[in-house]
PDB file of N, CA and C in Angstrom:
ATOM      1  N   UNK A   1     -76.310  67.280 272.409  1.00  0.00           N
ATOM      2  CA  UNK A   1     -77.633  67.852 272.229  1.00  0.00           C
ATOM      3  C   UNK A   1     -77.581  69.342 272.549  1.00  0.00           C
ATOM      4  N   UNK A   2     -78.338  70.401 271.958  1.00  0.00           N
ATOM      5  CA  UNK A   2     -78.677  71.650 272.332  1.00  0.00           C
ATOM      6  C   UNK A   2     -79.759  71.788 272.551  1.00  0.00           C
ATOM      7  N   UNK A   3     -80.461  73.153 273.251  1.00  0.00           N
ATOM      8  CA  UNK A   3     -81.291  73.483 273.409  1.00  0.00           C
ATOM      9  C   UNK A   3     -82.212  74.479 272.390  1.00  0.00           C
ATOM     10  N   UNK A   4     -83.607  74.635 272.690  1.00  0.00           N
ATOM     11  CA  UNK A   4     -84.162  75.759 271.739  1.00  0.00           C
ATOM     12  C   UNK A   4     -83.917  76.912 272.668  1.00  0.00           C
ATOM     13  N   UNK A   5     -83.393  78.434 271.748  1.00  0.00           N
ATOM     14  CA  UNK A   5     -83.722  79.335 272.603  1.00  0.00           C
ATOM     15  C   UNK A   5     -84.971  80.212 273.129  1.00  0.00           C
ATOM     16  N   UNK A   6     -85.829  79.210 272.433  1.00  0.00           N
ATOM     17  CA  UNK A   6     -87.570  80.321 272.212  1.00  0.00           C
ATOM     18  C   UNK A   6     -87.899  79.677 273.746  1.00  0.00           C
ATOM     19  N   UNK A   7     -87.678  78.193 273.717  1.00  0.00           N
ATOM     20  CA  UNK A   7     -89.038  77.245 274.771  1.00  0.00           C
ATOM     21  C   UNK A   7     -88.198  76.497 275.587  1.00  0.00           C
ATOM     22  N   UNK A   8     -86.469  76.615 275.662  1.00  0.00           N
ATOM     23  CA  UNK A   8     -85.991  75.505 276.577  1.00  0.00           C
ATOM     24  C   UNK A   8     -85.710  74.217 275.959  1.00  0.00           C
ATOM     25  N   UNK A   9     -86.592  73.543 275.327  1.00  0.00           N
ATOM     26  CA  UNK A   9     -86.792  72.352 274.752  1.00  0.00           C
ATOM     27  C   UNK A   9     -85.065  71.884 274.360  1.00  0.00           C
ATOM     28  N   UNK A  10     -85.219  70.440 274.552  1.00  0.00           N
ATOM     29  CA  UNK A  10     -83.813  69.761 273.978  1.00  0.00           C
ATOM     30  C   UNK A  10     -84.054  69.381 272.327  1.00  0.00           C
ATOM     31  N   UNK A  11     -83.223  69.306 271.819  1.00  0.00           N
ATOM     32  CA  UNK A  11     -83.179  69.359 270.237  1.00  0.00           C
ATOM     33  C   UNK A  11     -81.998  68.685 269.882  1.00  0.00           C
ATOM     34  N   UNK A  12     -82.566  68.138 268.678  1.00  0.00           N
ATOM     35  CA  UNK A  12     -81.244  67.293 267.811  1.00  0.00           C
ATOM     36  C   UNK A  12     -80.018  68.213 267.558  1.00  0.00           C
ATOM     37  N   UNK A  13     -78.653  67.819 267.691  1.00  0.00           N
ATOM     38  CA  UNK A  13     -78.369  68.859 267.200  1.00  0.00           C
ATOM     39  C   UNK A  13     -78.202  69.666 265.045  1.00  0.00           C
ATOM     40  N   UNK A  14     -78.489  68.555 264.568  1.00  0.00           N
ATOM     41  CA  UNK A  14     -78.447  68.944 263.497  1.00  0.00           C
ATOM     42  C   UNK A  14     -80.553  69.312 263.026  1.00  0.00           C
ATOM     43  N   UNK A  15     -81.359  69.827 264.292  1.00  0.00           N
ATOM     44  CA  UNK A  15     -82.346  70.337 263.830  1.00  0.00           C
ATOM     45  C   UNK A  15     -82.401  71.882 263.153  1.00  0.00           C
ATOM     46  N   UNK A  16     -83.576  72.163 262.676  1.00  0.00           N
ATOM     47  CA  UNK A  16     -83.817  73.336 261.605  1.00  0.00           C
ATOM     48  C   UNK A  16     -84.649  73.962 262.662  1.00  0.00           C
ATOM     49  N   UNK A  17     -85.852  73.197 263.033  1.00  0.00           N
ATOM     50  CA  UNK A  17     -86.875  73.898 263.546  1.00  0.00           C
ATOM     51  C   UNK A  17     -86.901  72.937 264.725  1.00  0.00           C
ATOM     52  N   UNK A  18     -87.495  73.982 266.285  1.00  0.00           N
ATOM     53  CA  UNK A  18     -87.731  73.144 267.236  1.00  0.00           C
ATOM     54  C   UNK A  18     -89.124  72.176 266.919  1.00  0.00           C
ATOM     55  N   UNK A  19     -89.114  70.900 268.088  1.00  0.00           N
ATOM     56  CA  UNK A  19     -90.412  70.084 267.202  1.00  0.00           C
ATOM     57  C   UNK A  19     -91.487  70.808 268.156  1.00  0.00           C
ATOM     58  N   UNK A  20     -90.931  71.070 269.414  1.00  0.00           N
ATOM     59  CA  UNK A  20     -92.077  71.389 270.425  1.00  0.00           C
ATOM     60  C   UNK A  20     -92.818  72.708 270.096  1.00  0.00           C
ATOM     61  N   UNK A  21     -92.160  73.932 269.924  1.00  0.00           N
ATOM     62  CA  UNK A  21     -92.782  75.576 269.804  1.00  0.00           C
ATOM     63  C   UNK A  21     -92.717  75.592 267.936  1.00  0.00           C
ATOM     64  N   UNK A  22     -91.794  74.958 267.032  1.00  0.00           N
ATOM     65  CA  UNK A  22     -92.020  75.280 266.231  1.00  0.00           C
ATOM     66  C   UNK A  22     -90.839  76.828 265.344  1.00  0.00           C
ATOM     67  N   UNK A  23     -90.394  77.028 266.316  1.00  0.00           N
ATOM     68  CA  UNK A  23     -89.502  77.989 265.873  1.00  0.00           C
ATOM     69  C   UNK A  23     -88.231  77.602 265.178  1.00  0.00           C
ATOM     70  N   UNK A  24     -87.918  78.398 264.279  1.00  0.00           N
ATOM     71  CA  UNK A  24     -86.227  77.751 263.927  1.00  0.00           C
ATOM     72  C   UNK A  24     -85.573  78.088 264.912  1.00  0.00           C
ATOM     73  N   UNK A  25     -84.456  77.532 264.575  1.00  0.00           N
ATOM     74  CA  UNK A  25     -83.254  77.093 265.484  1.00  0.00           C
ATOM     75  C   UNK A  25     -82.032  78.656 264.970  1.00  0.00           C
ATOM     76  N   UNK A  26     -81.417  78.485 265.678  1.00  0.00           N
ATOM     77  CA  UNK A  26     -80.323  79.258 265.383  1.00  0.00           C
ATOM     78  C   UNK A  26     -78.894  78.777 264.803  1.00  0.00           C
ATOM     79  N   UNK A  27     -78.939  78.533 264.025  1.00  0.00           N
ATOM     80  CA  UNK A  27     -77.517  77.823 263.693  1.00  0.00           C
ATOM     81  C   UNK A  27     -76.916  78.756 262.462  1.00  0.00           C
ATOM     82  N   UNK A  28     -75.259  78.470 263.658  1.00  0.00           N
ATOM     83  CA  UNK A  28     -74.591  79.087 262.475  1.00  0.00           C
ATOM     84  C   UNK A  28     -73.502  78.902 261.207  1.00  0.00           C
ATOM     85  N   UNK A  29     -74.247  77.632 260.862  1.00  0.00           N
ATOM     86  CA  UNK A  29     -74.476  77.333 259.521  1.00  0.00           C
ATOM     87  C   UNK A  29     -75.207  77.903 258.806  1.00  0.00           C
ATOM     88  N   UNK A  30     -76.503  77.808 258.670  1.00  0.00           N
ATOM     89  CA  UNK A  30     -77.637  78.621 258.000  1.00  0.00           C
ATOM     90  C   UNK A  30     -77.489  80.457 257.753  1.00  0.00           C
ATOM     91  N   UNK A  31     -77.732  80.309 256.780  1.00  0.00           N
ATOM     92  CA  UNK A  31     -77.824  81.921 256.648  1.00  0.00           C
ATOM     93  C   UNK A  31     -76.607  82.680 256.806  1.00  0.00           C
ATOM     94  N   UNK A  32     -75.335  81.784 256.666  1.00  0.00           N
ATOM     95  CA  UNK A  32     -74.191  82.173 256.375  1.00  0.00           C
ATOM     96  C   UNK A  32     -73.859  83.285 255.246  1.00  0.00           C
ATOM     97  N   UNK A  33     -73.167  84.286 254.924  1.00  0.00           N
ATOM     98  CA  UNK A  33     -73.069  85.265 253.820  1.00  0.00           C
ATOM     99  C   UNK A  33     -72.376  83.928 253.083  1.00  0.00           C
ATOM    100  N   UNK A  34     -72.163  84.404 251.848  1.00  0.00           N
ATOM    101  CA  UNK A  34     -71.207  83.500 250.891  1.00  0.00           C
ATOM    102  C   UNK A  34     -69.910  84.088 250.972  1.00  0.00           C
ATOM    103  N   UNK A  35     -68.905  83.114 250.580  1.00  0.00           N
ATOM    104  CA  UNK A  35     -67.484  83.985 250.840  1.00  0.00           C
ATOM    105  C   UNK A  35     -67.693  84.628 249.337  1.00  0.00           C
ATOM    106  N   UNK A  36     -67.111  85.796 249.220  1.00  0.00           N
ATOM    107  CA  UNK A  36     -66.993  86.438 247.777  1.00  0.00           C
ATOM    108  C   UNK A  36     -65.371  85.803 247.442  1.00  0.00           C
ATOM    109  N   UNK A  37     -65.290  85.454 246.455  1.00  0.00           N
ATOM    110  CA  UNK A  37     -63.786  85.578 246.099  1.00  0.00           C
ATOM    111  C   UNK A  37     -62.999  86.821 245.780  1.00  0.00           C
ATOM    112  N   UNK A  38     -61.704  86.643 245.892  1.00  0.00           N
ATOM    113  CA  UNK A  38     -61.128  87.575 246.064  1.00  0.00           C
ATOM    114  C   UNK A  38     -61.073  88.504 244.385  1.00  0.00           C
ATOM    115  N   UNK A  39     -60.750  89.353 244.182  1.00  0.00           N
ATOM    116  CA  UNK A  39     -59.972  89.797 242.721  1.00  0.00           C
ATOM    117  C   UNK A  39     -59.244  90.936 243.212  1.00  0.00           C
ATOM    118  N   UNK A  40     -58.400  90.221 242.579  1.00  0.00           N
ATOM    119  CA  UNK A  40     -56.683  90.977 243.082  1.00  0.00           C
ATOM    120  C   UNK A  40     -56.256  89.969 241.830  1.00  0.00           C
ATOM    121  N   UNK A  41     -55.292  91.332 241.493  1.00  0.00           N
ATOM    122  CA  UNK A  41     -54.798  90.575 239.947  1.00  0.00           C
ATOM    123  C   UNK A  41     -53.271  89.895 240.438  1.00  0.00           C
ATOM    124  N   UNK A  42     -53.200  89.248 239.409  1.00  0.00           N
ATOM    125  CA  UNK A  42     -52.181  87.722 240.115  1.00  0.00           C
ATOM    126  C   UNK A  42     -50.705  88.404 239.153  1.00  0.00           C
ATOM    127  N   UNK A  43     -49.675  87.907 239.801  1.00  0.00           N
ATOM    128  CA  UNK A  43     -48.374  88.605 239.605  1.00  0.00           C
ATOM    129  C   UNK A  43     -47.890  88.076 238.070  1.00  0.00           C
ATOM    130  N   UNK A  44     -48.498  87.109 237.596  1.00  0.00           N
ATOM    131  CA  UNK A  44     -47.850  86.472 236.132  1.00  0.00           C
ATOM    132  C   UNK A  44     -49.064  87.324 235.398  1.00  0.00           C
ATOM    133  N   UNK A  45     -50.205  87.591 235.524  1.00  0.00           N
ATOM    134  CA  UNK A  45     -51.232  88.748 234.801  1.00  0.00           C
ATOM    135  C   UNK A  45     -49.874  90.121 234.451  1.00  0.00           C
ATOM    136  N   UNK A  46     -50.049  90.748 235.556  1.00  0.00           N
ATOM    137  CA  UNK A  46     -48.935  91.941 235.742  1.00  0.00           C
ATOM    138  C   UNK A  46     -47.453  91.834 234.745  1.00  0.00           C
ATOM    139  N   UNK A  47     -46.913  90.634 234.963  1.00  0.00           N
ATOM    140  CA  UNK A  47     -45.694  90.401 234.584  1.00  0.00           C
ATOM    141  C   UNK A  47     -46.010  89.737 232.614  1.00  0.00           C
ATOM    142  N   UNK A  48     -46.854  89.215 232.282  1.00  0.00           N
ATOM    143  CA  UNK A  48     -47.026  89.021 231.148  1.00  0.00           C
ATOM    144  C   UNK A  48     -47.477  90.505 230.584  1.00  0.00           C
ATOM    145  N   UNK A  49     -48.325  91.715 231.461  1.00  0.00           N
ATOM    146  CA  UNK A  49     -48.178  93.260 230.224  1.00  0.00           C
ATOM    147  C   UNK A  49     -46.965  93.941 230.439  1.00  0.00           C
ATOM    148  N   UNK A  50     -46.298  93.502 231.216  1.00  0.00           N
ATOM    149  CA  UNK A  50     -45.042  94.408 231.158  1.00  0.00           C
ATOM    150  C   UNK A  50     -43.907  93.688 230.229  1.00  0.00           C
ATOM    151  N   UNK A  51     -43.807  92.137 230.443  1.00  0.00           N
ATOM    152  CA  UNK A  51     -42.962  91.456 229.084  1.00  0.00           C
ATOM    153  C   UNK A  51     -43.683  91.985 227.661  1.00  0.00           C
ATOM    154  N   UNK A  52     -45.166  92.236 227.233  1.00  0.00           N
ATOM    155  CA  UNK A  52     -45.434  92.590 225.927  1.00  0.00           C
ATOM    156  C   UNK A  52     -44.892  93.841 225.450  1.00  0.00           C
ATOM    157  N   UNK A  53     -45.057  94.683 226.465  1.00  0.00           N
ATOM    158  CA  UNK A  53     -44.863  95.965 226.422  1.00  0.00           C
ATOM    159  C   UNK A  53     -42.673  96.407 226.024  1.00  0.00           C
ATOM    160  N   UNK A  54     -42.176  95.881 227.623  1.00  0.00           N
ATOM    161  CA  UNK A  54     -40.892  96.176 227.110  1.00  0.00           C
ATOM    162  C   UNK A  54     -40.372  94.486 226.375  1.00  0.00           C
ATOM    163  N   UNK A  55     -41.136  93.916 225.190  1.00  0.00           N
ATOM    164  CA  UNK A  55     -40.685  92.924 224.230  1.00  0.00           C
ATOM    165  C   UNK A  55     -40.382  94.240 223.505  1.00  0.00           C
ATOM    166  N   UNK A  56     -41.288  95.466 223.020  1.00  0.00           N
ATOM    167  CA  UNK A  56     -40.674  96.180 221.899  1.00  0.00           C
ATOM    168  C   UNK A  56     -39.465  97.262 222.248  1.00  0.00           C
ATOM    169  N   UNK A  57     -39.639  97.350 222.916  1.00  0.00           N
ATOM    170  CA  UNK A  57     -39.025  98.827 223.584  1.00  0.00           C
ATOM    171  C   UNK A  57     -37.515  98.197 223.942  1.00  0.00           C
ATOM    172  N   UNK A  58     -37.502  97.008 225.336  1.00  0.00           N
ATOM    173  CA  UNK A  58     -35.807  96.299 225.560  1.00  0.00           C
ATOM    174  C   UNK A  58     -36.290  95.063 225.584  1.00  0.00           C
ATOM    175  N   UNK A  59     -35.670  94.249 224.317  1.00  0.00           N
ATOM    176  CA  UNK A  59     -36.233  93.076 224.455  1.00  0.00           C
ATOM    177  C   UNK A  59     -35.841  92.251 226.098  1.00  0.00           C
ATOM    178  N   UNK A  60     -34.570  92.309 226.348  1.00  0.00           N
ATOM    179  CA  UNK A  60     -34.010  91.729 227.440  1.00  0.00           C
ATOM    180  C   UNK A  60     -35.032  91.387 228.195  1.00  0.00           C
ATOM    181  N   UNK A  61     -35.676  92.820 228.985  1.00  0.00           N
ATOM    182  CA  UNK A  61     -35.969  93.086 230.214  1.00  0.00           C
ATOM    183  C   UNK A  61     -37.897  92.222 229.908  1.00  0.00           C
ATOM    184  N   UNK A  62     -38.119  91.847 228.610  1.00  0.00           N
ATOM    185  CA  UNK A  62     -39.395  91.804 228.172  1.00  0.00           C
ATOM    186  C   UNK A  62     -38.786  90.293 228.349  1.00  0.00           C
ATOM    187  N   UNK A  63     -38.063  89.295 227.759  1.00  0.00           N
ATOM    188  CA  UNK A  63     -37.697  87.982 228.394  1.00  0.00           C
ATOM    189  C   UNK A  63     -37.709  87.649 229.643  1.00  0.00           C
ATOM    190  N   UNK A  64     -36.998  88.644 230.498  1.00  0.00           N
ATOM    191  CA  UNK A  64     -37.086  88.008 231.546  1.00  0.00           C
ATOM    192  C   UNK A  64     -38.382  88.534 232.478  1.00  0.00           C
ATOM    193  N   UNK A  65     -38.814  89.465 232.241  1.00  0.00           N
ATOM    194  CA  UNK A  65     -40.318  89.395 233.032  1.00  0.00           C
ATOM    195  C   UNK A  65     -41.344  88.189 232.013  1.00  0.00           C
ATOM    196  N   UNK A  66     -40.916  88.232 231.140  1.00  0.00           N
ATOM    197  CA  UNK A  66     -42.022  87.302 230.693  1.00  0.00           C
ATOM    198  C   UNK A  66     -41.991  85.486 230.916  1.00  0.00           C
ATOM    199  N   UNK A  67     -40.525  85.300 231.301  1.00  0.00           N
ATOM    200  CA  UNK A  67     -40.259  84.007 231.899  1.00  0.00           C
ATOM    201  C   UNK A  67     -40.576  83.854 233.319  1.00  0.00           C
ATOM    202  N   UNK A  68     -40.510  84.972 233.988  1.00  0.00           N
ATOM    203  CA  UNK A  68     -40.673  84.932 235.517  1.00  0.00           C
ATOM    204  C   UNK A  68     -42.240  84.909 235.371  1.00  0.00           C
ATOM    205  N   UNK A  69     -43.392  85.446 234.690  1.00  0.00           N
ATOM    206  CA  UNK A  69     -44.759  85.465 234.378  1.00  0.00           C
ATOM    207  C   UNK A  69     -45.426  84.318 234.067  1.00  0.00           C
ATOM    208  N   UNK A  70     -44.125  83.439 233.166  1.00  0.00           N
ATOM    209  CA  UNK A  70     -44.735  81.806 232.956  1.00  0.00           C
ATOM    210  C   UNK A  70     -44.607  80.853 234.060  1.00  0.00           C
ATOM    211  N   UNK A  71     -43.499  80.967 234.695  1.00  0.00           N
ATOM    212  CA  UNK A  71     -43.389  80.321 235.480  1.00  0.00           C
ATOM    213  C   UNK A  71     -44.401  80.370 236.907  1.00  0.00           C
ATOM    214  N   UNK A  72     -44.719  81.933 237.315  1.00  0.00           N
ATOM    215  CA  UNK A  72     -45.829  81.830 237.784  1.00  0.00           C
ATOM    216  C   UNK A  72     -47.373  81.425 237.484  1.00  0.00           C
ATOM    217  N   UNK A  73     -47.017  82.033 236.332  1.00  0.00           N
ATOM    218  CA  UNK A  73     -48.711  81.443 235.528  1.00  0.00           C
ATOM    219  C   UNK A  73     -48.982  80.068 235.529  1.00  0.00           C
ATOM    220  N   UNK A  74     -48.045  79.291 235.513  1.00  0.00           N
ATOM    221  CA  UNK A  74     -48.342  78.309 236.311  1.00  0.00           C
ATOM    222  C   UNK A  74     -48.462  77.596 237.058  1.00  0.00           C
ATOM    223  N   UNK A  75     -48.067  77.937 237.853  1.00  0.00           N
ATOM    224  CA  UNK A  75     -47.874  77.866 239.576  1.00  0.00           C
ATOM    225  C   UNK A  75     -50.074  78.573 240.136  1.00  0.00           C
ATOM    226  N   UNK A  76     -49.902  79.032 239.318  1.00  0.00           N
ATOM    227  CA  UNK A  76     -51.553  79.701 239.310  1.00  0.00           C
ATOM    228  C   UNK A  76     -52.267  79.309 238.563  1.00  0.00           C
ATOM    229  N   UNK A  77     -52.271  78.634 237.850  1.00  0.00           N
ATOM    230  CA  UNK A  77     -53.060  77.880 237.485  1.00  0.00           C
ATOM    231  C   UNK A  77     -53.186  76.759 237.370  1.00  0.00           C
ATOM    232  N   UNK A  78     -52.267  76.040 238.354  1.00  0.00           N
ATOM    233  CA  UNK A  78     -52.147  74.696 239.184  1.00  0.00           C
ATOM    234  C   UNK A  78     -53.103  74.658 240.866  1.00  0.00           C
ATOM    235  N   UNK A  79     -53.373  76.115 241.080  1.00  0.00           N
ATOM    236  CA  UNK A  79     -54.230  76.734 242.003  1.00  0.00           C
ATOM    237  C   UNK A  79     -55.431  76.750 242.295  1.00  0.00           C
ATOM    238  N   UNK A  80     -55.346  77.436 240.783  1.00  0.00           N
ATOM    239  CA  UNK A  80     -56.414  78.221 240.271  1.00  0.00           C
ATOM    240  C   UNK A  80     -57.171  77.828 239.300  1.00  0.00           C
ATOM    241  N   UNK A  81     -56.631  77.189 238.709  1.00  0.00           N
ATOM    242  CA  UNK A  81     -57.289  77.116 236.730  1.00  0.00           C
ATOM    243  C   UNK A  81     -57.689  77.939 236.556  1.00  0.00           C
ATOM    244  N   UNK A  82     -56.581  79.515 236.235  1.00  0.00           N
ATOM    245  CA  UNK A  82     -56.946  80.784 235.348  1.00  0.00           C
ATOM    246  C   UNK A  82     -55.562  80.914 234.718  1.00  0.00           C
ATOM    247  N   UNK A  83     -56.201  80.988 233.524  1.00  0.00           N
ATOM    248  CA  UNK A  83     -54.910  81.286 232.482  1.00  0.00           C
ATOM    249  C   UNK A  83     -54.397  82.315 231.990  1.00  0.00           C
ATOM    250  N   UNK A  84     -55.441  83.351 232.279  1.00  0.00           N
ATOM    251  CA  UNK A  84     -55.025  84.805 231.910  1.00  0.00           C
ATOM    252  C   UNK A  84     -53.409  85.331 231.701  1.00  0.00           C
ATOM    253  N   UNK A  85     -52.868  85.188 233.130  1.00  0.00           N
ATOM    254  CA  UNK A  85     -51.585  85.502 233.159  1.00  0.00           C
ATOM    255  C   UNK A  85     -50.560  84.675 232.902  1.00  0.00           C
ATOM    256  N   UNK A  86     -50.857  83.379 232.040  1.00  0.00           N
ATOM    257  CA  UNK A  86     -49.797  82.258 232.032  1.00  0.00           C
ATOM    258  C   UNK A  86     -49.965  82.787 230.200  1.00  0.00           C
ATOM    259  N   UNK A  87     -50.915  83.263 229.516  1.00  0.00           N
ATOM    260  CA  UNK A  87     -51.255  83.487 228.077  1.00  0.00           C
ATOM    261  C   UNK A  87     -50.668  84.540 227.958  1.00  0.00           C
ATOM    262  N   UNK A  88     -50.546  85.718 228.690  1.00  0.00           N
ATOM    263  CA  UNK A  88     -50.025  86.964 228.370  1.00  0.00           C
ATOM    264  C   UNK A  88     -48.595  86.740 228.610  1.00  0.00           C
ATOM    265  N   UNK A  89     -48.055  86.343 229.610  1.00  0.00           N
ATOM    266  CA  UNK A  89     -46.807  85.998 229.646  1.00  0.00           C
ATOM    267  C   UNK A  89     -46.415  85.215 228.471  1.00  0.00           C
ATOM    268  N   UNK A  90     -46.597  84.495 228.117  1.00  0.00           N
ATOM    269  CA  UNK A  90     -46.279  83.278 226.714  1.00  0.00           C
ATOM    270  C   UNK A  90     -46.507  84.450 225.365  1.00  0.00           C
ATOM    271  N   UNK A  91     -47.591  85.061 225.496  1.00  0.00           N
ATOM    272  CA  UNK A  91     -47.532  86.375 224.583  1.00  0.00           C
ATOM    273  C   UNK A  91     -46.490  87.201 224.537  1.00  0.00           C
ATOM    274  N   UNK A  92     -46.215  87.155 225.859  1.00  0.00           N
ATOM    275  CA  UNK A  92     -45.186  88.398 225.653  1.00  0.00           C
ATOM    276  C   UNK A  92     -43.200  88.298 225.516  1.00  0.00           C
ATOM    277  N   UNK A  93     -43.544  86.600 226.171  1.00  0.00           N
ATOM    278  CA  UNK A  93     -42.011  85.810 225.718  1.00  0.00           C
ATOM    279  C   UNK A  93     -41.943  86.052 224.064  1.00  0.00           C
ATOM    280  N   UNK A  94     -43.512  85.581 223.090  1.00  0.00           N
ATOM    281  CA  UNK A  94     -42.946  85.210 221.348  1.00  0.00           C
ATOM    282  C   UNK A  94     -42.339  86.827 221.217  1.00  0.00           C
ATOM    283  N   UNK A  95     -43.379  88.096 221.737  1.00  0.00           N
ATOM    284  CA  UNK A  95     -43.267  89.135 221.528  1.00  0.00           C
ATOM    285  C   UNK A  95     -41.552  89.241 221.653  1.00  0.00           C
ATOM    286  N   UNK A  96     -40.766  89.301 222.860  1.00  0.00           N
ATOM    287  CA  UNK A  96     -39.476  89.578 222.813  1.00  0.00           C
ATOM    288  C   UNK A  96     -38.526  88.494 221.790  1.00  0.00           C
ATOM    289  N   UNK A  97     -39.274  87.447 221.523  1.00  0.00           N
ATOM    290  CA  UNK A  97     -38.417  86.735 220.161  1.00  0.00           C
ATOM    291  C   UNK A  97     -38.506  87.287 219.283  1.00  0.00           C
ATOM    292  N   UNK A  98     -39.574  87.478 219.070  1.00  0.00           N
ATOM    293  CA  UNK A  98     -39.609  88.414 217.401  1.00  0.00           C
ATOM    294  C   UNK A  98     -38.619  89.445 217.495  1.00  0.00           C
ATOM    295  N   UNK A  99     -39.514  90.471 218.428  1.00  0.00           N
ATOM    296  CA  UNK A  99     -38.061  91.479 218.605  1.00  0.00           C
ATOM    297  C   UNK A  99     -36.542  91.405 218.752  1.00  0.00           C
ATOM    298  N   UNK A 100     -36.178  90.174 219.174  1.00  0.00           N
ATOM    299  CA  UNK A 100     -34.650  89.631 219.436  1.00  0.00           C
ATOM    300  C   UNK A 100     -34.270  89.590 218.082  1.00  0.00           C
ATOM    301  N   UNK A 101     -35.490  89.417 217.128  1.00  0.00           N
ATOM    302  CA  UNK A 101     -34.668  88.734 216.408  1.00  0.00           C
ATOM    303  C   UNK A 101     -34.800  89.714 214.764  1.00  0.00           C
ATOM    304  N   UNK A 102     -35.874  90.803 215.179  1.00  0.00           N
ATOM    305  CA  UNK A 102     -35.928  92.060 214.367  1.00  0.00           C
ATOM    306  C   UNK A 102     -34.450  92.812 214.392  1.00  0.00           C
ATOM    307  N   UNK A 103     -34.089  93.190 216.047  1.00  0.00           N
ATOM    308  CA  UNK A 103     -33.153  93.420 216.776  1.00  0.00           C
ATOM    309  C   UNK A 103     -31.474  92.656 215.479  1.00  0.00           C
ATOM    310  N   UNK A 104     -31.803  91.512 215.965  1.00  0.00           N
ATOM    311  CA  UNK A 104     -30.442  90.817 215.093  1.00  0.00           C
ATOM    312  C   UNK A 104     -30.150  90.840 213.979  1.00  0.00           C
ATOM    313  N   UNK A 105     -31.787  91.113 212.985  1.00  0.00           N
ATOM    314  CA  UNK A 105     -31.406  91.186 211.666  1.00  0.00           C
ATOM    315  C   UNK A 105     -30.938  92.618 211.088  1.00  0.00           C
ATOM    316  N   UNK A 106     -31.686  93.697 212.042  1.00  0.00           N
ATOM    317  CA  UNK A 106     -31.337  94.887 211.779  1.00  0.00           C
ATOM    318  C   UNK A 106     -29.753  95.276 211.898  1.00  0.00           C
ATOM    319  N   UNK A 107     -29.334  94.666 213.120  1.00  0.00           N
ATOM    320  CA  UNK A 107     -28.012  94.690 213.637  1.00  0.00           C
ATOM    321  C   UNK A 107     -27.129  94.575 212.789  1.00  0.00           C
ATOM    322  N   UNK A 108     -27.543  93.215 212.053  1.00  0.00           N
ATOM    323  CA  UNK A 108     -26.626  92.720 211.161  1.00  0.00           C
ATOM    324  C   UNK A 108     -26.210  93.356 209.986  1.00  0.00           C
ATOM    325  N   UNK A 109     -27.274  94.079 209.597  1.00  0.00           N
ATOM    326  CA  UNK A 109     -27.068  94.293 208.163  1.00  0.00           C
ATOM    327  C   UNK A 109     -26.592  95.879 208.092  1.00  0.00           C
ATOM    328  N   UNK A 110     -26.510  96.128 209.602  1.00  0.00           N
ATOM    329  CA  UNK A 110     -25.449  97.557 209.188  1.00  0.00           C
ATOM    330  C   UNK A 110     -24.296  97.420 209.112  1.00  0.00           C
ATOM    331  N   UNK A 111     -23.412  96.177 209.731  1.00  0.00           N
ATOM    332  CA  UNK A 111     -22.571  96.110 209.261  1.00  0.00           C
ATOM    333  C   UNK A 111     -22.045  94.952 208.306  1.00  0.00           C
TER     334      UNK A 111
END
């Protein structure tokens, strides 16, 4: 049991208002802020624009950030359920195929 702090009075403890004076109670439950969630961008977000980006430029380096991006992207959205960075990464893996494979045909045909 607790007390009221207005009148002394004993009180339930899951009361709102005392019954005797009538005042609310103080609890700190009530009138809690809300938690805000966080936004901070998630490392497979990051790692899927940098696989799109160097897919054209070195395909290599655009594979392997963009595999390390899937693999987190879902790891985060096993979390999370946000897909943002599991889509851009997967974007940016086809991106370095294509290019692998712009890359191979060009290659080829110079010699």
């Amino acid at each position: 049991m607790k007390f009221c702090t207005h009148c002394g009075s004993e009180i339930n403890d899951n009361a709102i208002v005392c019954i005797k004076c009538g005042c609310t109670v103080e609890c700190k439950n009530i009138n809690k802020p809300a938690v805000q969630p966080e936004h901070k961008s998630s490392a497979s977000l990051v790692l899927g624009i940098i696989g799109i980006v160097f897919a054209w430029l070195f395909a290599l380096v655009g594979h392997i950030t963009s595999i390390i991006g899937i693999i987190l992207g879902i790891k985060e959205y096993k979390e999370t359920e946000k897909m943002t960075g599991l889509v851009l990464s997967i974007i940016g893996e086809v991106c370095s195929i294509f290019s692998s494979i712009i890359g191979a045909v060009a290659f080829s045909s110079v010699f």
